[in-house]
C-alpha atoms as a PDB file:
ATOM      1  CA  UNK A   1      54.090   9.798 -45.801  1.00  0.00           C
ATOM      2  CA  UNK A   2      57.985  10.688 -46.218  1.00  0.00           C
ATOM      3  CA  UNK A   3      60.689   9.032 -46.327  1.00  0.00           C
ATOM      4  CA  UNK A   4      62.044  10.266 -43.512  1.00  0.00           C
ATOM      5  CA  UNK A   5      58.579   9.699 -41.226  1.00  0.00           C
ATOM      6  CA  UNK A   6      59.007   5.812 -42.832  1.00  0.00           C
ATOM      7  CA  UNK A   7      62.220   5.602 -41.958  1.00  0.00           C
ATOM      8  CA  UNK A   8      61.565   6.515 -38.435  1.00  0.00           C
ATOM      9  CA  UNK A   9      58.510   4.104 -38.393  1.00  0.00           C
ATOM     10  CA  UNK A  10      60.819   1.514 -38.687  1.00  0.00           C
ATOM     11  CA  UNK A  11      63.226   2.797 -35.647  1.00  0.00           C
ATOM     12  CA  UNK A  12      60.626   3.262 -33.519  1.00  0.00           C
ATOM     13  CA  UNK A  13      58.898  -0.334 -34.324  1.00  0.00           C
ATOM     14  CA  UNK A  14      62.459  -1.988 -33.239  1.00  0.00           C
ATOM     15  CA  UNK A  15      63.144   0.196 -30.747  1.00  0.00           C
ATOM     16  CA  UNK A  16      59.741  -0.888 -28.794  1.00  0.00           C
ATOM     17  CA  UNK A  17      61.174  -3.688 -28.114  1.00  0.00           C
ATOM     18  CA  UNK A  18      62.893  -3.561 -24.764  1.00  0.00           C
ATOM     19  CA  UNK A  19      65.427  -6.362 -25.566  1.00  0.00           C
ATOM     20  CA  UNK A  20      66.499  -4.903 -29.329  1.00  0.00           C
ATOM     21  CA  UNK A  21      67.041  -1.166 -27.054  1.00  0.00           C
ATOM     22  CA  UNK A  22      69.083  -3.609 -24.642  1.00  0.00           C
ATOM     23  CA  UNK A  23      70.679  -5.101 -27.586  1.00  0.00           C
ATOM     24  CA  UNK A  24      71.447  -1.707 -28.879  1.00  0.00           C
ATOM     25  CA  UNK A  25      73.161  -0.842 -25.323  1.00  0.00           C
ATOM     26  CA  UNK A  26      75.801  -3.521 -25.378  1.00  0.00           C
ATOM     27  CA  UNK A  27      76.876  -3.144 -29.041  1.00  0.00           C
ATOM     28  CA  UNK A  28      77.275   0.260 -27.904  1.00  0.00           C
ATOM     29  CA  UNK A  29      79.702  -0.366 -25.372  1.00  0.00           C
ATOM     30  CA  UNK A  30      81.390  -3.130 -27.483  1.00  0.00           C
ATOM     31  CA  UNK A  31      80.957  -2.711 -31.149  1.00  0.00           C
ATOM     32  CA  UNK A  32      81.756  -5.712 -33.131  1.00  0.00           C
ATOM     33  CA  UNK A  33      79.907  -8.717 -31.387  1.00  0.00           C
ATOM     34  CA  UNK A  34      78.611 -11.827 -32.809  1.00  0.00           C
ATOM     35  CA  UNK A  35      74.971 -12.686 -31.924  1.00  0.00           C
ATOM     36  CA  UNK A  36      76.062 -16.267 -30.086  1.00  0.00           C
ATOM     37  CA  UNK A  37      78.667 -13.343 -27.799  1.00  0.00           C
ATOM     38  CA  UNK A  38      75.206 -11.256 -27.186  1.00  0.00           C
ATOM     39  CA  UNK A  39      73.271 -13.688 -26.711  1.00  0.00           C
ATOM     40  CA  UNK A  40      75.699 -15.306 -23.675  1.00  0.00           C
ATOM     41  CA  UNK A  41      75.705 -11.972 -22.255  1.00  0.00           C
ATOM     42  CA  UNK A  42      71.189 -12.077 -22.206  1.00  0.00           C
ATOM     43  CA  UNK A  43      68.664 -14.597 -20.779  1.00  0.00           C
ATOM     44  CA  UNK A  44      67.821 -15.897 -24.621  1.00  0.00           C
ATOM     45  CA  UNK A  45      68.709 -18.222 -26.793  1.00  0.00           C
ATOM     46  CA  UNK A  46      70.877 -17.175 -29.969  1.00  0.00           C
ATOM     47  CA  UNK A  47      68.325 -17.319 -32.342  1.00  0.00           C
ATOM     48  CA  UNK A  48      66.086 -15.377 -30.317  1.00  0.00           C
ATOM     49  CA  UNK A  49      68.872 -12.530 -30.602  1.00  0.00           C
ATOM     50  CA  UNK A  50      69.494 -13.210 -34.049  1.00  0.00           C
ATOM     51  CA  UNK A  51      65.896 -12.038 -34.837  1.00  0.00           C
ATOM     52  CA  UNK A  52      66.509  -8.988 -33.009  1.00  0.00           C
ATOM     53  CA  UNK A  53      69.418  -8.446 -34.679  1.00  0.00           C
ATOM     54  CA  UNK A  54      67.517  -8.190 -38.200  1.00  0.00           C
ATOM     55  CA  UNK A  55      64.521  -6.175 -37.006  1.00  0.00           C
ATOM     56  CA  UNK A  56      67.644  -3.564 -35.567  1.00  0.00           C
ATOM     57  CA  UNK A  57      69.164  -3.869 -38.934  1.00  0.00           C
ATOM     58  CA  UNK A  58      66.029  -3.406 -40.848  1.00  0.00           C
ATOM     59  CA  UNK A  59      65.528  -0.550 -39.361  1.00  0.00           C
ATOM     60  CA  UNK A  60      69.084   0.984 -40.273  1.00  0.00           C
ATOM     61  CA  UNK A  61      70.288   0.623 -36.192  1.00  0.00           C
ATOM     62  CA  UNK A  62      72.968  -1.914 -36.810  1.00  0.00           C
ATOM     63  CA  UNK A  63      74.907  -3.321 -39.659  1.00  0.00           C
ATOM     64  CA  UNK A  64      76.500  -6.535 -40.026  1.00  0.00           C
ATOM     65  CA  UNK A  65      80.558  -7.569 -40.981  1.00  0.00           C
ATOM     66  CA  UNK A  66      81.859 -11.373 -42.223  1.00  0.00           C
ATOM     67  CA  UNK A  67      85.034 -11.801 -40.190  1.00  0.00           C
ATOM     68  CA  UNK A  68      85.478 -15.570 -41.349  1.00  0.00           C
ATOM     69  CA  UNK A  69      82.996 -17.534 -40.333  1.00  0.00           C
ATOM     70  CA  UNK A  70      81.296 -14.996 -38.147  1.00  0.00           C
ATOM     71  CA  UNK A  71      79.065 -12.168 -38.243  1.00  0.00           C
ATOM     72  CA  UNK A  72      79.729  -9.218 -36.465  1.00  0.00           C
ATOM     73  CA  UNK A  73      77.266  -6.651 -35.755  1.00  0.00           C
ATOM     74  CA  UNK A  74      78.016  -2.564 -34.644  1.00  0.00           C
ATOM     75  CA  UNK A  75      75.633   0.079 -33.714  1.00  0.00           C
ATOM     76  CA  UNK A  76      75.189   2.351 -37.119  1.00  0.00           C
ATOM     77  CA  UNK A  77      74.393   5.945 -35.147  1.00  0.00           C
ATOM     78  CA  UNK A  78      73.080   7.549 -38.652  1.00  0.00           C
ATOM     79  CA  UNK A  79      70.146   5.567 -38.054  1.00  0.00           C
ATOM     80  CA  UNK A  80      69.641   7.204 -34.790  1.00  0.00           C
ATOM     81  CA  UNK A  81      70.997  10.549 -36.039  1.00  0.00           C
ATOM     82  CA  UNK A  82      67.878  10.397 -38.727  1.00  0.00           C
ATOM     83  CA  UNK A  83      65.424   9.929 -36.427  1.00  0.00           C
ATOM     84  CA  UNK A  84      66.368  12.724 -34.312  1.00  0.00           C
ATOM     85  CA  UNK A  85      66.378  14.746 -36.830  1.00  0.00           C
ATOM     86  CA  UNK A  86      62.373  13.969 -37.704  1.00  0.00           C
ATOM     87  CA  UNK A  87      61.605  14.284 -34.495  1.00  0.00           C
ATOM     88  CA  UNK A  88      63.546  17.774 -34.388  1.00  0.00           C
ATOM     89  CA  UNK A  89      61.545  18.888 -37.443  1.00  0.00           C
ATOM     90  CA  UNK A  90      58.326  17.228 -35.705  1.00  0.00           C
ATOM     91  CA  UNK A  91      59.103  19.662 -32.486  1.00  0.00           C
ATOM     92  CA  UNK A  92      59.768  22.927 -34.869  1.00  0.00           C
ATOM     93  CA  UNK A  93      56.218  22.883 -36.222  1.00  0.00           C
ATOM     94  CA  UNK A  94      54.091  21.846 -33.352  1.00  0.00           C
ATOM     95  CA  UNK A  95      56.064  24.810 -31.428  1.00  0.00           C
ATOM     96  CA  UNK A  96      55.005  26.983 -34.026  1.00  0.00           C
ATOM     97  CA  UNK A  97      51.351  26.227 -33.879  1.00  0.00           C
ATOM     98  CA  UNK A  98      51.896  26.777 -30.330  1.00  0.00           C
ATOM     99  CA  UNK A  99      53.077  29.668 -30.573  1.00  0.00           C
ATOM    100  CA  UNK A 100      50.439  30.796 -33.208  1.00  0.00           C
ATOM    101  CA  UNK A 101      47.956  29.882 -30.566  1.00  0.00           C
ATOM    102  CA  UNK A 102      49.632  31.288 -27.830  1.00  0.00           C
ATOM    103  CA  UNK A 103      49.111  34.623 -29.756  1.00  0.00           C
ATOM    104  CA  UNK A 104      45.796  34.527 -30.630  1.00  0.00           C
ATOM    105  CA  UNK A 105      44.423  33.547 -27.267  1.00  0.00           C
ATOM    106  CA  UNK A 106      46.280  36.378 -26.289  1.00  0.00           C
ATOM    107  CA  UNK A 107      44.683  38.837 -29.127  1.00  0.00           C
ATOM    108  CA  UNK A 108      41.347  38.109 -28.285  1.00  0.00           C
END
C-alpha cells in the first residue's frame, strides 16, 4: 500500500465520524478555537472533543498552536487537498478500465 492510499486511510477513518466532520465544519468557519470553545458550541463534554481533536490531527486534518495556556486548533486543508488528490488518481484509472471495456464490448 502507498503512502498516499495510507494517508488517506487515516482521513477517511476520522472523517467517519460524524462529530470529527462536524468538528471539522466549525474550525472551518472559525479557525483558531480551543477544544473547551468547541466543545460549548456541541452536546459533549470537552474531553470527548479533545479525542476528536487528536484522531483529526492524526490524520493530518487539523493542527494544534500554544497561545499561553491554551491550545488552539485550525483546519490544515493539505490534508484534505491529499486526499483528493488519491481519490482523483483512484477515478483516472477505474475510468480507463472503463473505457477499455467500453471498447471491447463494443468490438465484439
Amino acid at each position: 500500500m502507498t503512502a498516499a492510499a495510507v494517508d488517506a486511510d487515516r482521513v477517511f477513518t476520522a472523517l467517519a465520524d460524524p462529530r470529527r466532520r462536524e468538528l471539522l465544519e466549525l474550525l472551518g468557519r472559525t479557525p483558531g478555537c480551543s477544544a473547551s470553545s468547541l466543545a460549548a458550541s456541541l452536546p459533549v463534554s470537552r474531553q470527548a472533543v479533545a479525542q476528536h481533536l487528536a484522531v483529526l490531527e492524526d490524520s493530518s486534518l487539523v493542527s494544534r498552536r500554544r497561545a499561553g495556556r491554551e491550545v488552539l486548533f485550525s483546519v490544515r486543508p493539505e490534508g484534505l487537498a491529499a486526499t483528493a488528490d488519491w481519490l482523483t488518481g483512484r477515478a483516472a484509472v477505474w475510468r480507463e478500465r472503463l473505457e477499455g471495456l467500453r471498447k471491447q464490448a463494443e468490438n465484439g
